[in-house]
PDB file of N, CA and C in Angstrom:
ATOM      1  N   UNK A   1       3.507  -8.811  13.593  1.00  0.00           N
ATOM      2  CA  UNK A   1       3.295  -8.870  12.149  1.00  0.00           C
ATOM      3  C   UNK A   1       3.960  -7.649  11.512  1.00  0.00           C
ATOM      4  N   UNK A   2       4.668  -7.814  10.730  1.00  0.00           N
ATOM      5  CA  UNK A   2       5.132  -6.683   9.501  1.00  0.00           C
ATOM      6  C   UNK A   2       4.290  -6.157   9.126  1.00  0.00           C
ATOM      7  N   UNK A   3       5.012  -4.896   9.027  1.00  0.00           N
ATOM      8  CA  UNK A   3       3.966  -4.015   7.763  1.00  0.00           C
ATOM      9  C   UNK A   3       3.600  -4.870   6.497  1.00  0.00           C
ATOM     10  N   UNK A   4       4.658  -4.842   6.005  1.00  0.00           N
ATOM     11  CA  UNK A   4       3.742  -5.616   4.627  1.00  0.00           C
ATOM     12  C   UNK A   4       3.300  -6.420   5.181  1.00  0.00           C
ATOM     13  N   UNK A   5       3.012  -7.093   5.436  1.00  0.00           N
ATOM     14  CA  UNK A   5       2.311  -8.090   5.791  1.00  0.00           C
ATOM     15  C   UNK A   5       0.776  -8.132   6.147  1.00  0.00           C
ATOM     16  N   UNK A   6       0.608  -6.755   7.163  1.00  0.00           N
ATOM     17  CA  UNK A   6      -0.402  -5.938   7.570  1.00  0.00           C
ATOM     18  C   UNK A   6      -1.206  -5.381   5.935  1.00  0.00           C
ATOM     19  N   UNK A   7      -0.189  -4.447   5.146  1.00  0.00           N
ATOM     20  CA  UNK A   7      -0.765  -4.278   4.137  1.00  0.00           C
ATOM     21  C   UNK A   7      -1.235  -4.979   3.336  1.00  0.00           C
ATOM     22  N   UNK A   8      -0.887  -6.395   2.758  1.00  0.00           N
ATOM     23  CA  UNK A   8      -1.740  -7.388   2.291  1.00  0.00           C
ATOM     24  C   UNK A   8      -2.367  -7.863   2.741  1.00  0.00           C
ATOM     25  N   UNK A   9      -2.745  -7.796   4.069  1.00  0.00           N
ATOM     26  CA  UNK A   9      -4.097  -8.388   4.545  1.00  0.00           C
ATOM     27  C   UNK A   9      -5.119  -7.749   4.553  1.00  0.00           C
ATOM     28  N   UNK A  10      -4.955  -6.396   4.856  1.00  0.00           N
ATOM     29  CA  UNK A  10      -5.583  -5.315   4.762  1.00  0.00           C
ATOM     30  C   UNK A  10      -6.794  -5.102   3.438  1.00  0.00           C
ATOM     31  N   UNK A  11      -5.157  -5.409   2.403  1.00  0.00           N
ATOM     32  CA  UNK A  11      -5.829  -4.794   1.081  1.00  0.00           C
ATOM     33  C   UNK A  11      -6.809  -6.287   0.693  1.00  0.00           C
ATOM     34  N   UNK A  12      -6.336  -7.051   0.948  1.00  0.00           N
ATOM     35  CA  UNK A  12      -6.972  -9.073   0.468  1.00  0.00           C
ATOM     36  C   UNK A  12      -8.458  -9.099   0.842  1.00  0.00           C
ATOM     37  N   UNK A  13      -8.655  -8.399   2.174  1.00  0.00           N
ATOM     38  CA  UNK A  13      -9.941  -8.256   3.122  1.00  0.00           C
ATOM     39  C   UNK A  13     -10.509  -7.205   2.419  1.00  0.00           C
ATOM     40  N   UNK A  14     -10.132  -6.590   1.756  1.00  0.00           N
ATOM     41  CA  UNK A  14     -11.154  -5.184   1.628  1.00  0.00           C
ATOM     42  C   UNK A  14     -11.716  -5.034   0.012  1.00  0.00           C
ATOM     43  N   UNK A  15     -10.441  -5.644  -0.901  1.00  0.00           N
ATOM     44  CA  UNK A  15     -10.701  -5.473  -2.406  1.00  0.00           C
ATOM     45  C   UNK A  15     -10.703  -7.245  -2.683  1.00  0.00           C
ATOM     46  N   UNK A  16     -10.830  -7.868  -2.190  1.00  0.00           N
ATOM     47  CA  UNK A  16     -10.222  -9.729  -2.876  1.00  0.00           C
ATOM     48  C   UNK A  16      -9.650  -9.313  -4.114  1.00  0.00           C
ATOM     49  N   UNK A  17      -8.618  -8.946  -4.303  1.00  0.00           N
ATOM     50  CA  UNK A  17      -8.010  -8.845  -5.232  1.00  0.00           C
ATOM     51  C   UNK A  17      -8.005  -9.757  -6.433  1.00  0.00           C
ATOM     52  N   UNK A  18      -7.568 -10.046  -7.800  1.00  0.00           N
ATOM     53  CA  UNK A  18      -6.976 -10.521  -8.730  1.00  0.00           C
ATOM     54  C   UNK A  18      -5.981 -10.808  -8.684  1.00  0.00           C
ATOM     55  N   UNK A  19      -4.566  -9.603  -8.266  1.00  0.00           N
ATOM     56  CA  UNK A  19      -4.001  -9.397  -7.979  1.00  0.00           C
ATOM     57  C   UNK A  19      -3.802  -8.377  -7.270  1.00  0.00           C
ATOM     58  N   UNK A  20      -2.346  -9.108  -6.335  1.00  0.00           N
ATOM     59  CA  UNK A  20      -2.026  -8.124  -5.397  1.00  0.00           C
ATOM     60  C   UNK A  20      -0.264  -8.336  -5.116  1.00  0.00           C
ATOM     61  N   UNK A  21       0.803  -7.348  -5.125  1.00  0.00           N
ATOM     62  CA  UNK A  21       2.288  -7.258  -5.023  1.00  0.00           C
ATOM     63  C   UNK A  21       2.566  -6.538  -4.139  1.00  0.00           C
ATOM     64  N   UNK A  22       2.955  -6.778  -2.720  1.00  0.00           N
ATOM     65  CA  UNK A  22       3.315  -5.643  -1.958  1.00  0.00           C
ATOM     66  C   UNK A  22       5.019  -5.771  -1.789  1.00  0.00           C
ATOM     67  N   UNK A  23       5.602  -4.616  -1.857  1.00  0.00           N
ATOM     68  CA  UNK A  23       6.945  -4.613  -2.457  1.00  0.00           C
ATOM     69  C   UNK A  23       7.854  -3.522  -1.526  1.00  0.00           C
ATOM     70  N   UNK A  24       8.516  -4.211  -0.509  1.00  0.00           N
ATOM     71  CA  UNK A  24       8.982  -3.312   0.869  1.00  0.00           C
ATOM     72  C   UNK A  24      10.435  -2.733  -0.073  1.00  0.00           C
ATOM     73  N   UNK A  25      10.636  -1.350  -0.485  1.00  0.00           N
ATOM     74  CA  UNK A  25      11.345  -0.708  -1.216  1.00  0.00           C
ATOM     75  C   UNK A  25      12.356  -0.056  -0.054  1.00  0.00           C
ATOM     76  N   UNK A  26      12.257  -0.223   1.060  1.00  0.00           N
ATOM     77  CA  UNK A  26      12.726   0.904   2.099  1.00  0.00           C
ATOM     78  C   UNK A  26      14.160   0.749   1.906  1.00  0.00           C
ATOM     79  N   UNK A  27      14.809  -0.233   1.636  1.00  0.00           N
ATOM     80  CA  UNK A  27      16.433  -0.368   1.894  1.00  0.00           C
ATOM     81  C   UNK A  27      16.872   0.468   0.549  1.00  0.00           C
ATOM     82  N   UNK A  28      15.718   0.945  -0.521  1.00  0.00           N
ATOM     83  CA  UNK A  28      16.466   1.879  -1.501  1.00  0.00           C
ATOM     84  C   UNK A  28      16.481   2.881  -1.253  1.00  0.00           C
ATOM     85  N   UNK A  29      16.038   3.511  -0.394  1.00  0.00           N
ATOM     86  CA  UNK A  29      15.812   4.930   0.588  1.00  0.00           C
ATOM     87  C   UNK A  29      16.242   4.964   2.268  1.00  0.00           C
ATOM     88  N   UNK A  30      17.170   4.191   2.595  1.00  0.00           N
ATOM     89  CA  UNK A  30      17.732   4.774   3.546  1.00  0.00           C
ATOM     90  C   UNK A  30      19.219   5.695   3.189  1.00  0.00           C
ATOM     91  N   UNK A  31      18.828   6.189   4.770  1.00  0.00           N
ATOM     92  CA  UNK A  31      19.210   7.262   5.110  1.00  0.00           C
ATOM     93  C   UNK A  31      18.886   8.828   3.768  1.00  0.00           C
ATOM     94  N   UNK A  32      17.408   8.131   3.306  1.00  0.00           N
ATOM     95  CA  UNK A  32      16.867   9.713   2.451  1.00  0.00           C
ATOM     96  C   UNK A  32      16.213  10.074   3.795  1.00  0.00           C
ATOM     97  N   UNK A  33      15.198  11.011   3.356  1.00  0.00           N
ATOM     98  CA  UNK A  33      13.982  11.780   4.530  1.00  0.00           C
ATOM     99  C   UNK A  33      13.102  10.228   4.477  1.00  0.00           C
ATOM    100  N   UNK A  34      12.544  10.532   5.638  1.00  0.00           N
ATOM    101  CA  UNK A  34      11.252   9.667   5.970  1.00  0.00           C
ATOM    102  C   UNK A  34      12.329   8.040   6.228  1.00  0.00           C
ATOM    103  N   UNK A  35      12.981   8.080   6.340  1.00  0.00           N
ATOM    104  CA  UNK A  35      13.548   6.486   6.751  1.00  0.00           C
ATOM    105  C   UNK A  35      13.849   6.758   8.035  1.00  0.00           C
ATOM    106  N   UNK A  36      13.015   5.746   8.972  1.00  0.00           N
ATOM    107  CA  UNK A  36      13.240   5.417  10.332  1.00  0.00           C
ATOM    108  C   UNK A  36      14.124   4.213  10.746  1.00  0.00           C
ATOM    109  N   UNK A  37      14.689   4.252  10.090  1.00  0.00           N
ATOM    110  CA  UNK A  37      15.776   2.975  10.404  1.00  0.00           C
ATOM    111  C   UNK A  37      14.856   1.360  10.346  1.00  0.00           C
ATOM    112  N   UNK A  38      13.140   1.433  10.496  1.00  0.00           N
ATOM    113  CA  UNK A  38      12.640   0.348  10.667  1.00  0.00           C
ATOM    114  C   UNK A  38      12.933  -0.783   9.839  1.00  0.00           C
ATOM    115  N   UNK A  39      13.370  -0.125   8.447  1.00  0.00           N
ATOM    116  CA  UNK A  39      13.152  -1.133   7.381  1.00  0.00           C
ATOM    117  C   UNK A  39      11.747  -0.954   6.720  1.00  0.00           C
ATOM    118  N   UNK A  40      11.178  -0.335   7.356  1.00  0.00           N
ATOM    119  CA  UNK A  40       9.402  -0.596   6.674  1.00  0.00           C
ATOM    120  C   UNK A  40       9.042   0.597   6.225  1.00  0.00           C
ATOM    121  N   UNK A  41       9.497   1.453   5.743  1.00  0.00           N
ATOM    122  CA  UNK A  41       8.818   3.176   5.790  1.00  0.00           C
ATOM    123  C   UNK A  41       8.529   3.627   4.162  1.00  0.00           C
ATOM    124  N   UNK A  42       8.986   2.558   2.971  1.00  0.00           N
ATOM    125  CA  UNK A  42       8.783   2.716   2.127  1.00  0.00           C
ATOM    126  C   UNK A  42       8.038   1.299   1.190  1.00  0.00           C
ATOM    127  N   UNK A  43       6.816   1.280   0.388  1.00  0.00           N
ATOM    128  CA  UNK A  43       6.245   0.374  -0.070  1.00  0.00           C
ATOM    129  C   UNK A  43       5.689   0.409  -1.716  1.00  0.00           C
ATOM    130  N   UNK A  44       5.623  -0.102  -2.345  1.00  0.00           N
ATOM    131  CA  UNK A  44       4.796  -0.479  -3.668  1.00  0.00           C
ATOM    132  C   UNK A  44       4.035  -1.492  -3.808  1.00  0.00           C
ATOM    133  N   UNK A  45       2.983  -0.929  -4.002  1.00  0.00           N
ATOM    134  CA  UNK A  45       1.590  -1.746  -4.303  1.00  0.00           C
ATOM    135  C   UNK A  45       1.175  -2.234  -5.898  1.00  0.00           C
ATOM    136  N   UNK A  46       0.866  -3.033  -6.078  1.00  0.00           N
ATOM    137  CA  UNK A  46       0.665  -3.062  -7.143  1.00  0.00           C
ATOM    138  C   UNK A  46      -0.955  -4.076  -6.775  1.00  0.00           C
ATOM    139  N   UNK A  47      -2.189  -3.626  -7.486  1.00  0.00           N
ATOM    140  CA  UNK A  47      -3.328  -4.584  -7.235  1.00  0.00           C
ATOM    141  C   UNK A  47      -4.252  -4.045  -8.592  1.00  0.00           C
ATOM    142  N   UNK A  48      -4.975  -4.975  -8.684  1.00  0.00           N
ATOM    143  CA  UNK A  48      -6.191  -5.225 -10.033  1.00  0.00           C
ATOM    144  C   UNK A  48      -7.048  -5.882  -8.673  1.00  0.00           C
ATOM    145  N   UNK A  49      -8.441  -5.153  -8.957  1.00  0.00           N
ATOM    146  CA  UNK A  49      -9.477  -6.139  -8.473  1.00  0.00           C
ATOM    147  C   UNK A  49     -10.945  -5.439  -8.970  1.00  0.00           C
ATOM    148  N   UNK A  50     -11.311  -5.824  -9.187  1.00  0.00           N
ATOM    149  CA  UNK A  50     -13.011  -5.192 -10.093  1.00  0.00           C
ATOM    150  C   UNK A  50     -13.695  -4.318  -9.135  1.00  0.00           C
ATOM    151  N   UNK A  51     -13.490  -4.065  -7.907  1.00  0.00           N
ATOM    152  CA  UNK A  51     -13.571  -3.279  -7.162  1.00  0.00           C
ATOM    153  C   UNK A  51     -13.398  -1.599  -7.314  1.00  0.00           C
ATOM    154  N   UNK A  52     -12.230  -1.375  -8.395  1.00  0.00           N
ATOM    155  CA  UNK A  52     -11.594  -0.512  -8.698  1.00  0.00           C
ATOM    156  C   UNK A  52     -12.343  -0.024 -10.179  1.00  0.00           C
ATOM    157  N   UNK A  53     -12.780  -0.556 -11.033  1.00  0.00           N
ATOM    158  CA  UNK A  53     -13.823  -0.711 -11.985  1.00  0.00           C
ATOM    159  C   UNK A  53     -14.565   0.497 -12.104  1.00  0.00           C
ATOM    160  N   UNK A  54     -14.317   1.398 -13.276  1.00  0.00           N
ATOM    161  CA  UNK A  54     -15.138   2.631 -13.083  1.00  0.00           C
ATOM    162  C   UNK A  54     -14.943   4.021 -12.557  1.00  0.00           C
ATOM    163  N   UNK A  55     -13.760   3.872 -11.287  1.00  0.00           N
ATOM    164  CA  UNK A  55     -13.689   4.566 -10.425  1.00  0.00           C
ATOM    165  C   UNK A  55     -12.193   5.111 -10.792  1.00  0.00           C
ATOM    166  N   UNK A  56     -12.200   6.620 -10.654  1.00  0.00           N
ATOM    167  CA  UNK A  56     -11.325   7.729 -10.602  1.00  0.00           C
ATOM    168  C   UNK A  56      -9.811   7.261 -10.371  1.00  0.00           C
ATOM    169  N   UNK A  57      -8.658   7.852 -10.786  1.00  0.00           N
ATOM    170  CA  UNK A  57      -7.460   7.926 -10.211  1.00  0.00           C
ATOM    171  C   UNK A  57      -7.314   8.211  -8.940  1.00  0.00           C
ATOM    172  N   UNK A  58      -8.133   9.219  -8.632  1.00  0.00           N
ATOM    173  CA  UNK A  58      -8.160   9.735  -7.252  1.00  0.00           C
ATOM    174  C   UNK A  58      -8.745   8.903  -6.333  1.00  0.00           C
ATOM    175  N   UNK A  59     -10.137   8.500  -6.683  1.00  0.00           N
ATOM    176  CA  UNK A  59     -10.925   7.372  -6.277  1.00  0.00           C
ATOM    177  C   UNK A  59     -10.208   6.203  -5.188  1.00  0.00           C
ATOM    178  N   UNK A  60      -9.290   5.530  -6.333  1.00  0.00           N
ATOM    179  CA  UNK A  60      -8.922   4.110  -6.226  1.00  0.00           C
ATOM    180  C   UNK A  60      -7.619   4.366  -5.227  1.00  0.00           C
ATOM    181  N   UNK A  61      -6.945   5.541  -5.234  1.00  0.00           N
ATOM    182  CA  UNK A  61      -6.096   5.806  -4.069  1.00  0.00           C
ATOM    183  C   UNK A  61      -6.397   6.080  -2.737  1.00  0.00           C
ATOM    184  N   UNK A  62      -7.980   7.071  -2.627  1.00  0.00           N
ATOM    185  CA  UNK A  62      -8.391   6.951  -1.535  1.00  0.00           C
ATOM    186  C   UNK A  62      -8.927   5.771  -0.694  1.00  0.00           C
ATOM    187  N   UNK A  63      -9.483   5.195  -1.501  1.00  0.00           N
ATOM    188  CA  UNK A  63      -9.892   3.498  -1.402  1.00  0.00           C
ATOM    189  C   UNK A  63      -8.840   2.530  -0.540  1.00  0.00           C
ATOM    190  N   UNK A  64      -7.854   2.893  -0.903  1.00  0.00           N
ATOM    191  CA  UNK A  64      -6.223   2.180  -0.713  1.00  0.00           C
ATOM    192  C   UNK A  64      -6.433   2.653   0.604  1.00  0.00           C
ATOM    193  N   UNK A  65      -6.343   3.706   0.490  1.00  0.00           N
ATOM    194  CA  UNK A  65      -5.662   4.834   1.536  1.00  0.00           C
ATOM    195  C   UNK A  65      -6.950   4.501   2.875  1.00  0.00           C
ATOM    196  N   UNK A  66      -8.222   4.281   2.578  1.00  0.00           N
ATOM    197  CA  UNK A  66      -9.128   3.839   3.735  1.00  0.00           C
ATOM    198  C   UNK A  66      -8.960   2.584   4.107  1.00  0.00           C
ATOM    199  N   UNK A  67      -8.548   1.969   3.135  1.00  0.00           N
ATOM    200  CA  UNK A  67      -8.646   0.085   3.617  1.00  0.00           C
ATOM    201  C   UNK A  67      -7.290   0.004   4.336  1.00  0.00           C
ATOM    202  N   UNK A  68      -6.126   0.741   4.472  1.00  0.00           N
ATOM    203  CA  UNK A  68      -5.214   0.291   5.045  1.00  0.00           C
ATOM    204  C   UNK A  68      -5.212   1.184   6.438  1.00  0.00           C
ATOM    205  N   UNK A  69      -5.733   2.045   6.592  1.00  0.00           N
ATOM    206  CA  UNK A  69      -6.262   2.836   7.782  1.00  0.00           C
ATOM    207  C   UNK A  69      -5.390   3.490   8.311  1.00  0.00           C
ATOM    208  N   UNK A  70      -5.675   4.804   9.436  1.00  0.00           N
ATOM    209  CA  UNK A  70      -4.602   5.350   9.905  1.00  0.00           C
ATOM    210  C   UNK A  70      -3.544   4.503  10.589  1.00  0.00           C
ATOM    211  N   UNK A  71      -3.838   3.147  10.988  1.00  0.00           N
ATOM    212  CA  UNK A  71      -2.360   2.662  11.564  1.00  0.00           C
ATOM    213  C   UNK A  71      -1.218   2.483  10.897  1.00  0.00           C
ATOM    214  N   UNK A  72      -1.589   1.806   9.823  1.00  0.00           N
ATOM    215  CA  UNK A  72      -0.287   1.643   8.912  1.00  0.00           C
ATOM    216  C   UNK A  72      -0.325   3.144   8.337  1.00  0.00           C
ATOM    217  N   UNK A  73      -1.169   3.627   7.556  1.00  0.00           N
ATOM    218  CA  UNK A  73      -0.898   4.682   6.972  1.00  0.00           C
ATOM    219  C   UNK A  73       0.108   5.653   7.436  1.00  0.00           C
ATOM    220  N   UNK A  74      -0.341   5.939   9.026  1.00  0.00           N
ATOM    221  CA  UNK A  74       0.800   6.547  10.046  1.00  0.00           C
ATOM    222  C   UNK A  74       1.993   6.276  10.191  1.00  0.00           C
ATOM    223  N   UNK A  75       2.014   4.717   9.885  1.00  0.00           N
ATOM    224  CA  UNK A  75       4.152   3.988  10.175  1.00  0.00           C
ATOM    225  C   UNK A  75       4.652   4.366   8.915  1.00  0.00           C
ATOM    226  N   UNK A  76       3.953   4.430   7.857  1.00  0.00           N
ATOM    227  CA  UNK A  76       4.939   4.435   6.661  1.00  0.00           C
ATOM    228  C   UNK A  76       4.756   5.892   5.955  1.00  0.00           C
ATOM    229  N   UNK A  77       6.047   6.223   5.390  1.00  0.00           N
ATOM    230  CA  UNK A  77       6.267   7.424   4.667  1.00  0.00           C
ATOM    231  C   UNK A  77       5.723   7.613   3.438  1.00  0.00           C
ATOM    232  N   UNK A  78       6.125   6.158   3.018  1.00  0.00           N
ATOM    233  CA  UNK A  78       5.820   6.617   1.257  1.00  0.00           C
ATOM    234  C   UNK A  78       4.990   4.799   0.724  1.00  0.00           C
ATOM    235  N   UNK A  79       4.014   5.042  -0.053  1.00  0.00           N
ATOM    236  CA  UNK A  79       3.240   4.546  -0.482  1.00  0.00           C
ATOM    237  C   UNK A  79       3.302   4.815  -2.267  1.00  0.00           C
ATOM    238  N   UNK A  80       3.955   3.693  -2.888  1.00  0.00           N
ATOM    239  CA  UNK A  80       3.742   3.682  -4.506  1.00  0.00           C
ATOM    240  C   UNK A  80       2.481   3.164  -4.650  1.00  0.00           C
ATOM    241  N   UNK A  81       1.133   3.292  -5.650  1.00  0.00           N
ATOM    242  CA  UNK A  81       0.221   2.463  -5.933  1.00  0.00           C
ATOM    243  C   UNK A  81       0.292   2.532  -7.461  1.00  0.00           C
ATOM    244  N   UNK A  82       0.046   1.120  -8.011  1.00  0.00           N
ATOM    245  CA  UNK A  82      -0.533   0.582  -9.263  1.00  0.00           C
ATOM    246  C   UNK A  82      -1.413   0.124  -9.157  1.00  0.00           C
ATOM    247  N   UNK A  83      -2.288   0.435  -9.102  1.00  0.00           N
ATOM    248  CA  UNK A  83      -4.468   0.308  -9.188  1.00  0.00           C
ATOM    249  C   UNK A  83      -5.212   0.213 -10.474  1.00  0.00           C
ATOM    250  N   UNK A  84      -5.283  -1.142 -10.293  1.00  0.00           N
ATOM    251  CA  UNK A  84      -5.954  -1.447 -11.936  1.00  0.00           C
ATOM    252  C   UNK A  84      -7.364  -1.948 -11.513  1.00  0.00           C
ATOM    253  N   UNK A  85      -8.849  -1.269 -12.519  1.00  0.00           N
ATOM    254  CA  UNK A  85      -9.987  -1.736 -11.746  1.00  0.00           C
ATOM    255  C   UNK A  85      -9.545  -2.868 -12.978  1.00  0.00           C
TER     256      UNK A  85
END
């Protein structure tokens, strides 16, 4: 399974989203820092889910950042989020 792929399941299971856009950006950053040749090392998120409701800027990134866990968190370099509660 792909990363993205991993990451929308991840995030689907943890917030049931409203919405959810996962957006593999890596081919606009190769050969910058952090590109492993995988193809997968760069991503944009974009999600709304009422989950998010209430809760901090900081909040709703850590949230992200627990539901997708150290495995993926570890393969990929860079993580965009758009977090709408």
């Amino acid at each position: 399974m792909q990363i993205e792929d991993k990451i929308r399941a991840s995030l689907m299971d943890a917030f049931a989203p409203e919405r959810l856009e996962v957006v593999n950006e890596s081919h606009r950053h190769a050969g910058h820092a952090g590109d492993d040749g995988s193809g997968e090392s760069h991503f944009r998120v974009a999600i709304r889910a009422p989950a998010f409701a209430g809760q901090s800027r900081l909040a709703r990134h850590r949230a992200v950042h627990a539901a997708l866990g150290p495995e993926i968190m570890g393969r990929i370099h860079a993580l965009a989020l758009e977090i709408e509660g």
